[in-house]
Protein backbone atom coordinates (compact mmCIF):
# COMPACT_ATOMS: atom_id res chain seq x y z
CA UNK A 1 -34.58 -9.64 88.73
CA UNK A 2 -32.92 -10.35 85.45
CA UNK A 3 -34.90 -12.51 83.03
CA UNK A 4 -34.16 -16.56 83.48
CA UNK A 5 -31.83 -17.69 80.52
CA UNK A 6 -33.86 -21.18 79.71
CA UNK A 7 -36.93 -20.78 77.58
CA UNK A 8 -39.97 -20.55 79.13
CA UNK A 9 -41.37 -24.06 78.51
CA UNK A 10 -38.59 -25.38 81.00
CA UNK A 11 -40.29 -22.79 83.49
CA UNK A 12 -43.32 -22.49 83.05
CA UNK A 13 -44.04 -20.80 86.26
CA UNK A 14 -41.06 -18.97 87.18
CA UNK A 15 -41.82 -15.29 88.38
CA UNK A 16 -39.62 -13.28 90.44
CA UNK A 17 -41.80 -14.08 93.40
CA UNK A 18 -42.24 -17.51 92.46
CA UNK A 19 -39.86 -18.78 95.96
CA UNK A 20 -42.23 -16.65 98.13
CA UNK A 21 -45.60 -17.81 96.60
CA UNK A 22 -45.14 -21.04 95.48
CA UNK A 23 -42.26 -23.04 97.16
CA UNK A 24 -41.94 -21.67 100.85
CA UNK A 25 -46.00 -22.18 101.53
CA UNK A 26 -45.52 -25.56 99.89
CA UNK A 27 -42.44 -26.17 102.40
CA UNK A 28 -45.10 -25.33 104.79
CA UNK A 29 -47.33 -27.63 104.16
CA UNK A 30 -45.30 -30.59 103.42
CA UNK A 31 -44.45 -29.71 106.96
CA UNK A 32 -41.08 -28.38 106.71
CA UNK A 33 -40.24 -27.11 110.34
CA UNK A 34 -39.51 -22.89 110.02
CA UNK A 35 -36.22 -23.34 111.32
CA UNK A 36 -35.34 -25.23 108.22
CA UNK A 37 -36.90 -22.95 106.06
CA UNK A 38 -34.90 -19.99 107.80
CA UNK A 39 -32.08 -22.16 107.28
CA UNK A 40 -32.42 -22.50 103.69
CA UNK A 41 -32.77 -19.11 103.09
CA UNK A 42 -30.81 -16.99 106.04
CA UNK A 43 -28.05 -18.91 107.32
CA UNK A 44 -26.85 -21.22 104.37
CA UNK A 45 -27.09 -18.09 101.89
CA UNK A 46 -25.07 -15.63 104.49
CA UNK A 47 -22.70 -18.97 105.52
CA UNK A 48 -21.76 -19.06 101.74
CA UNK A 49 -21.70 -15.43 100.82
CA UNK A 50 -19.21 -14.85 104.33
CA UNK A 51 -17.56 -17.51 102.97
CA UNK A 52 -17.28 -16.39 99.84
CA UNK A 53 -15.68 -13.28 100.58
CA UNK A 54 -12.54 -15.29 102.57
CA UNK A 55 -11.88 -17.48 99.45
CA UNK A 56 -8.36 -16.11 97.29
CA UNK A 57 -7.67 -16.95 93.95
């Protein structure tokens, strides 16, 4: 992915696989149901990207 545009002090641990290492496992175990977790990251991405494409300027 393209390099983050704040300086790495703000992000201290932001890797391109940061989401998948760090953040969905703690989802997990903070007990997030998977359903929500799909939803965060299946249906609201392809809702807005759908919608996205429908939009006229």
């Amino acid at each position: 992915g393209r390099a983050p545009s704040l300086p790495p002090e703000v992000m201290p641990d932001w890797r391109p696989t940061h989401l998948f290492k760090k953040v969905i496992p703690r989802l997990r175990e903070a007990g997030v149901p998977p359903e929500k977790i799909d939803t965060m990251l299946v249906e609201n991405p392809r809702r807005y990207f759908a919608e996205a494409g429908t939009t006229r300027c």
